[in-house]
Protein backbone atom coordinates (compact mmCIF):
# COMPACT_ATOMS: atom_id res chain seq x y z
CA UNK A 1 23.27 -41.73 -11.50
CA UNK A 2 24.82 -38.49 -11.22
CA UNK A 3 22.90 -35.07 -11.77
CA UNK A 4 24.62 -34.13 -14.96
CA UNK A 5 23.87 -37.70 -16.35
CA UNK A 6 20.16 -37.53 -15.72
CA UNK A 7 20.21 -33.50 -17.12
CA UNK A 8 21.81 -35.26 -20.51
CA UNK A 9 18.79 -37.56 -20.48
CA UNK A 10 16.18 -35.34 -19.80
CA UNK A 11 17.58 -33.19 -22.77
CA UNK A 12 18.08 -36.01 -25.27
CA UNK A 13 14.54 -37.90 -24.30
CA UNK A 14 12.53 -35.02 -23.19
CA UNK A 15 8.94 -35.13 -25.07
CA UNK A 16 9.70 -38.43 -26.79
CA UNK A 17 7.18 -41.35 -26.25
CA UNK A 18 7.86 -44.27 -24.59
CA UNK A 19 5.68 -47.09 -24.35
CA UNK A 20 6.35 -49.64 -21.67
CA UNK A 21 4.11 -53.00 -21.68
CA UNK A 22 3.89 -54.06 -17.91
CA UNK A 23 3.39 -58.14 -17.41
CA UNK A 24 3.95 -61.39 -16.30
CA UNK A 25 3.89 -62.91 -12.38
CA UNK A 26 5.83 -59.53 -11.09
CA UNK A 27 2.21 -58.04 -10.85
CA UNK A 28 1.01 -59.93 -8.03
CA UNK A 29 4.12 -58.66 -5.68
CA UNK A 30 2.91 -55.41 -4.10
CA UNK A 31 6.62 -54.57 -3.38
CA UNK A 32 7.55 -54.60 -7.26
CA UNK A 33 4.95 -53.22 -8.29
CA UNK A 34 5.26 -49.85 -6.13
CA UNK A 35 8.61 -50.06 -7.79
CA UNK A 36 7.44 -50.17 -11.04
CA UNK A 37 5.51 -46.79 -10.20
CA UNK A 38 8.14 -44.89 -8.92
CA UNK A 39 10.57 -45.70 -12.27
CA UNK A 40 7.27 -44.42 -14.08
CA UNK A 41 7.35 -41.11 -11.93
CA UNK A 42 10.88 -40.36 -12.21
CA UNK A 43 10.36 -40.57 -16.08
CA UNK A 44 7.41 -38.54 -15.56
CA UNK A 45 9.32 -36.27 -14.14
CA UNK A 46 11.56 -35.41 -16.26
CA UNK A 47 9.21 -34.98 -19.31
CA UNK A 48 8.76 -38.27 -21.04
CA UNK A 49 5.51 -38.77 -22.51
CA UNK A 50 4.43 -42.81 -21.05
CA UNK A 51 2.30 -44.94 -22.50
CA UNK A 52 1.40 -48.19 -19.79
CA UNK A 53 0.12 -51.19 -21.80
CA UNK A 54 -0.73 -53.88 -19.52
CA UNK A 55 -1.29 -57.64 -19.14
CA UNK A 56 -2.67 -59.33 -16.01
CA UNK A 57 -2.28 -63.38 -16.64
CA UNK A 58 -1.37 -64.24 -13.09
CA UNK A 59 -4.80 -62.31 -12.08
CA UNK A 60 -7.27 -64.20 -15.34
CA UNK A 61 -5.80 -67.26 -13.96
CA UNK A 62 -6.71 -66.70 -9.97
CA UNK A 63 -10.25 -65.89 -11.00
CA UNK A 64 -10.61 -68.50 -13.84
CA UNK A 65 -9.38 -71.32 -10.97
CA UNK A 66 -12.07 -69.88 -8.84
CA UNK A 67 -14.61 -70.73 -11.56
CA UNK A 68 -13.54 -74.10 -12.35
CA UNK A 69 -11.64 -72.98 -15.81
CA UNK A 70 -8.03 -74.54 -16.35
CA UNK A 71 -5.66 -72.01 -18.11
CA UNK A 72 -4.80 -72.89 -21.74
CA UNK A 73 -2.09 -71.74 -23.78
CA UNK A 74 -0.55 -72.21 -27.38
CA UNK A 75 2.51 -70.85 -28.45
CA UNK A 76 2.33 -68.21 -25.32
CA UNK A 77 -0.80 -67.45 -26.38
CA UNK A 78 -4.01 -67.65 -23.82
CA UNK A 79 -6.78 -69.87 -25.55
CA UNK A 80 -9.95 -67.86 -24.76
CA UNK A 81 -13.42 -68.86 -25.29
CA UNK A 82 -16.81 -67.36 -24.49
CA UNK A 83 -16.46 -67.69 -20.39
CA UNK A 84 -13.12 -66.87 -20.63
CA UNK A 85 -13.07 -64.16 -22.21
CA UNK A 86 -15.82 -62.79 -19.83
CA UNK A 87 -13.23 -63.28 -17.00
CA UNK A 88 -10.18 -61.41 -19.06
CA UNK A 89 -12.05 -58.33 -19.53
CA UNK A 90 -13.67 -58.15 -15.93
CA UNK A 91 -9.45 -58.82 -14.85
CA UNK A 92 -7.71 -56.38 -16.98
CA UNK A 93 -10.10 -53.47 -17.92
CA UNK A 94 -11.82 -53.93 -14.14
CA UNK A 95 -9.48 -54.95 -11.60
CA UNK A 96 -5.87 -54.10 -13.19
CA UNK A 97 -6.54 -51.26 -15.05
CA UNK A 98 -7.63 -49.28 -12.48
CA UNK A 99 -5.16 -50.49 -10.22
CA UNK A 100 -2.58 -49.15 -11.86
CA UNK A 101 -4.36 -45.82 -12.99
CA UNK A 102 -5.22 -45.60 -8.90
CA UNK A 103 -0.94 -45.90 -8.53
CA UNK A 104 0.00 -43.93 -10.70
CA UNK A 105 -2.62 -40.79 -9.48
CA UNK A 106 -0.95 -41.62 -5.77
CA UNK A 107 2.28 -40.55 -7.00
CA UNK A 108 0.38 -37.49 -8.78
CA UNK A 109 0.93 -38.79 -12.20
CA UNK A 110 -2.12 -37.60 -14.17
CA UNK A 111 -3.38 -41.11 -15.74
CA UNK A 112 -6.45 -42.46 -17.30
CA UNK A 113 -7.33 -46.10 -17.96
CA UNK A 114 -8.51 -47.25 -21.09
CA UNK A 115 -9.15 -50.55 -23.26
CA UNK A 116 -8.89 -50.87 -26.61
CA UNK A 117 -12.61 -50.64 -26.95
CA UNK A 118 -12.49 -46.82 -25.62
CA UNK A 119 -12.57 -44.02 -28.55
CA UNK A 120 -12.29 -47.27 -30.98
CA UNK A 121 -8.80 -47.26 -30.02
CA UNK A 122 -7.94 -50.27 -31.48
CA UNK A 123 -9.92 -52.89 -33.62
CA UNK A 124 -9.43 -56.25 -33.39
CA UNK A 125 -10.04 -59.35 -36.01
CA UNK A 126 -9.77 -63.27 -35.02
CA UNK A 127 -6.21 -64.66 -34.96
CA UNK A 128 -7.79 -68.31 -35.12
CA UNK A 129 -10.17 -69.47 -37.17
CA UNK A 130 -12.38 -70.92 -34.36
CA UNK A 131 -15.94 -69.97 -33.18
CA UNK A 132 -15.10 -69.92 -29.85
CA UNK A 133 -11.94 -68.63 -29.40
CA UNK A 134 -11.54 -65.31 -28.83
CA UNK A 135 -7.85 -64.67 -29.38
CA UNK A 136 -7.44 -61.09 -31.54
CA UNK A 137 -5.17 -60.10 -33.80
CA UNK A 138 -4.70 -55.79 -33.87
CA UNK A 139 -6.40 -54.84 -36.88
CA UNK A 140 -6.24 -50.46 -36.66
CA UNK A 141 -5.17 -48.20 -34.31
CA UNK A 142 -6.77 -44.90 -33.61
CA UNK A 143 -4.34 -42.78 -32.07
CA UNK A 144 -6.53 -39.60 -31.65
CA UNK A 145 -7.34 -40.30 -28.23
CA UNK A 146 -3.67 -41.32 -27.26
CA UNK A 147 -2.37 -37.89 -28.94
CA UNK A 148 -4.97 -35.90 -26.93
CA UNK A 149 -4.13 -37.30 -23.61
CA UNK A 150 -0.05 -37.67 -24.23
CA UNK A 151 -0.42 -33.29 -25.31
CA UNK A 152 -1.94 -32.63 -22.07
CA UNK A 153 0.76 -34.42 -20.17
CA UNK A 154 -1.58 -37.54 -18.85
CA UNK A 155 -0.80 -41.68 -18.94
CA UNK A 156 -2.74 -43.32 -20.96
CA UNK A 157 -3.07 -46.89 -18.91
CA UNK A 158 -4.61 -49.60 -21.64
CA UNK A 159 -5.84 -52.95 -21.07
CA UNK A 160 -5.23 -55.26 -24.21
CA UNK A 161 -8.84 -55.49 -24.75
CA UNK A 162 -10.79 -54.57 -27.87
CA UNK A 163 -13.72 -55.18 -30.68
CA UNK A 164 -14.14 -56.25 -33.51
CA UNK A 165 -16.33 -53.97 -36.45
CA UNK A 166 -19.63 -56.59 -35.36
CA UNK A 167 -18.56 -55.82 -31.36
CA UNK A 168 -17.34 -59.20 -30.64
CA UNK A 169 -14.95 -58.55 -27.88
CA UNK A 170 -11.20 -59.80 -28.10
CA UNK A 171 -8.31 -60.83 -25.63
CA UNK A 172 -5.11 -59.55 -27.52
CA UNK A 173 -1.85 -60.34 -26.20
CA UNK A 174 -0.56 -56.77 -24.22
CA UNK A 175 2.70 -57.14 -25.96
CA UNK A 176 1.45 -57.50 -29.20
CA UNK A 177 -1.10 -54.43 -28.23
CA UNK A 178 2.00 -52.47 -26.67
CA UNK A 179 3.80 -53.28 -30.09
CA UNK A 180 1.32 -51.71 -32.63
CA UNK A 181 0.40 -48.65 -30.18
CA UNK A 182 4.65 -47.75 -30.43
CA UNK A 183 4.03 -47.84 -34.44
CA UNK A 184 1.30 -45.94 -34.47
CA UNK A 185 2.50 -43.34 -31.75
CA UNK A 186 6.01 -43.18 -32.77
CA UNK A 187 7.55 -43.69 -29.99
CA UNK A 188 11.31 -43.40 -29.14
CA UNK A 189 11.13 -46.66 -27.23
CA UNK A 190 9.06 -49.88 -26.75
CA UNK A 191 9.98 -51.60 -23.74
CA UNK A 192 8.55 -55.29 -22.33
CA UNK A 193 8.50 -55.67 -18.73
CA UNK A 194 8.13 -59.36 -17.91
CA UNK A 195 9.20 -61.77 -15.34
CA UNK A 196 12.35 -63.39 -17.58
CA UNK A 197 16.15 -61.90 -17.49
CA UNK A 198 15.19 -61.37 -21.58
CA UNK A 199 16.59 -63.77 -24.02
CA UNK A 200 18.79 -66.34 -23.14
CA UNK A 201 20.83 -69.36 -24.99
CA UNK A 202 19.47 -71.49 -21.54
CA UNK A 203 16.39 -70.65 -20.03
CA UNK A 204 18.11 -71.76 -16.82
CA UNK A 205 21.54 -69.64 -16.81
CA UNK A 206 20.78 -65.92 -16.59
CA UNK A 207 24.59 -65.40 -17.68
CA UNK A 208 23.34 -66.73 -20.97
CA UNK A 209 21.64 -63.70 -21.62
CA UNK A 210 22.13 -61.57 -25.03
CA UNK A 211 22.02 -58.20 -24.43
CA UNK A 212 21.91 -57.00 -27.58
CA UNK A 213 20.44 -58.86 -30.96
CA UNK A 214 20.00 -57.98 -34.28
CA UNK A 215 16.44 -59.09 -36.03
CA UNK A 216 18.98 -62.17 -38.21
CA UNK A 217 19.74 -63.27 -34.66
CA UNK A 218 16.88 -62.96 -33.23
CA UNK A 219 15.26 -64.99 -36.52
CA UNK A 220 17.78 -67.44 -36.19
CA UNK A 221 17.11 -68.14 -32.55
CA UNK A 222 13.84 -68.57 -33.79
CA UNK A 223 14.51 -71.43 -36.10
CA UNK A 224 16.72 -72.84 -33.85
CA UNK A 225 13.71 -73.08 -30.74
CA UNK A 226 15.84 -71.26 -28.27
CA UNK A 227 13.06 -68.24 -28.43
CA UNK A 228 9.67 -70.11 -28.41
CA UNK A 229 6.63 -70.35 -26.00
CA UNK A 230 5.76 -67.10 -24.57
CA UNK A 231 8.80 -64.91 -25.72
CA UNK A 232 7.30 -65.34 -29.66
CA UNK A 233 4.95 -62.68 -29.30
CA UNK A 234 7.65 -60.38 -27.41
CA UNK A 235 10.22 -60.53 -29.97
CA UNK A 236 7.90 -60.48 -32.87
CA UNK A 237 6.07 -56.80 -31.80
CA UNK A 238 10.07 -55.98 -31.18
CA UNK A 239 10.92 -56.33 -34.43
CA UNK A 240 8.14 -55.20 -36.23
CA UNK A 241 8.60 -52.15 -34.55
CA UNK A 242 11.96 -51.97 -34.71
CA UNK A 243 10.80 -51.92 -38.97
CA UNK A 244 8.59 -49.45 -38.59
CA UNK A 245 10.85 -46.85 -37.48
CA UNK A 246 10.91 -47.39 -33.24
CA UNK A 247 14.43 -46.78 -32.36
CA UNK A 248 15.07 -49.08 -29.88
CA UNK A 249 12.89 -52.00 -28.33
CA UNK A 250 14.02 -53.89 -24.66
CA UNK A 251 12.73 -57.05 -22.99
CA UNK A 252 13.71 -56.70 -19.20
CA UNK A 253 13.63 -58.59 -16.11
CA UNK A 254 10.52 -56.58 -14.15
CA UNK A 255 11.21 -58.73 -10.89
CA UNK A 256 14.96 -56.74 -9.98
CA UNK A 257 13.56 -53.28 -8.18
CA UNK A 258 13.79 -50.41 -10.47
CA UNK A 259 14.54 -52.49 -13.54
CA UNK A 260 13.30 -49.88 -15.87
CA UNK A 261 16.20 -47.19 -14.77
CA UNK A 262 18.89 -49.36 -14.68
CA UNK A 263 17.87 -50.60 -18.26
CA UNK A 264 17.06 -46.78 -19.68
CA UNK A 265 19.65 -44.87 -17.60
CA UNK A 266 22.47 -47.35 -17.72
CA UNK A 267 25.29 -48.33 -20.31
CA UNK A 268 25.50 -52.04 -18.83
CA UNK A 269 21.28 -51.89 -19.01
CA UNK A 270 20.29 -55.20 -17.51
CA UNK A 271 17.56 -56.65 -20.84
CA UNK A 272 17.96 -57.37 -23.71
CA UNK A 273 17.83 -54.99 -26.01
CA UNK A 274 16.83 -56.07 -30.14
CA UNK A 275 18.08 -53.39 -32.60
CA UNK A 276 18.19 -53.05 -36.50
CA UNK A 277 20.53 -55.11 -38.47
């Protein structure tokens, strides 16, 4: 990218929010991941205000394997009772979280990990009706403490965990967490880094990807099962933020190196990218 491209984009993005929701099996390669970090820096750099909502799935299921717990999932969704859920908040608020807060400092980023329990930053309700499932639905957002970091230039790192008003802790799913912070925010951008091309006609054929939907398509790809399983929860935060306002919203492929510039600085991107109708 040339100088003068990356001087328009620094003038047309500069001080806007951006919040990126890092996930899927692209966390567990070291290589990526550094690469994921420098995209973040070079943004960083030239004045966007981040927000890093993460997942960890590949981690909850190393450690749940290691105590005897099989993985269970409905609709993309992680069943989680009382053991589990134990296990997802030691992963993502413990190990991840400050993983990531620890890469981001290296490359003198000025971050700060959070949860959604921190500053009540977000309050979560059942999405089941179960007594031992512990799957949440985002019920509030409190944006005071994101404000207050984001206006003195740090990254605000946040593990999709959070409470309920009688402090029953919830596993929410990071996109639908990275979703609702972008409304509440208003950010320029909401962006979904997972380990999938974005939305394809064949789950098999990367050249069957769309790279660019409108919500009708999107719906009708619903009804139609091409988007099911784990991309549900991606494309619904997309569009209900593309409704409230975000301008743009991107599911990219976070295993190609540097995936986030090529999708932000390009005009062939790489994602998809979901926009009004």
């Amino acid at each position: 990218m040339k100088n003068q491209d990356i001087l328009l984009f620094k003038q047309k993005y500069y001080n806007s929010i951006f919040v990126i929701k890092y996930g899927g099996s692209v966390m567990k390669d070291n290589n990526l991941r550094l690469k994921v970090i420098e995209d973040l820096a070079l943004l960083y750099s030239l004045g966007i205000k981040l927000i890093l909502v993460h997942g960890g799935g590949p981690f909850i299921n190393d450690w749940l394997l290691k105590f005897n717990i099989e993985p269970k999932f409905k609709n993309g969704i992680r069943i989680t009772d009382y053991k589990t859920m134990e296990i997802v908040e030691m992963v993502l608020s413990g190990q991840v979280n400050k993983q990531l807060v620890s890469l981001l400092c290296n490359k003198n980023i000025l971050a700060v990990g959070l949860s959604g329990k921190d500053s009540n930053l977000i309050k979560a309700s059942p999405k089941f009706h179960s007594s031992n499932n512990f799957v949440g639905n985002v019920d509030f957002i409190d944006n005071k403490i994101l404000n207050l970091l984001l206006s003195n230039n740090y990254v605000p790192v946040v593990a999709s965990v959070a409470t309920d008003f009688n402090n029953q802790t919830y596993n929410i799913n990071a996109d639908t967490v990275a979703g609702a912070i972008a409304k509440s925010v208003k950010a320029e951008k909401l962006i979904l880094l997972t380990d999938t091309p974005g939305i394809m006609s064949n789950l098999y054929d990367s050249s069957t990807l769309f790279k660019t939907l409108t919500i009708s398509e999107v719906n009708k790809l619903k009804t139609s099962k091409i988007i099911s399983g784990g991309m549900l929860p991606k494309v619904d935060c997309c569009i209900d933020a593309l409704l409230n306002n975000i301008r743009s919203t991107h599911i990219i492929d976070g295993r190609v190196e540097h995936s986030l510039l090529y999708e932000i600085l390009t005009l062939d991107r790489l994602g998809s990218m979901i926009v009004l109708d």
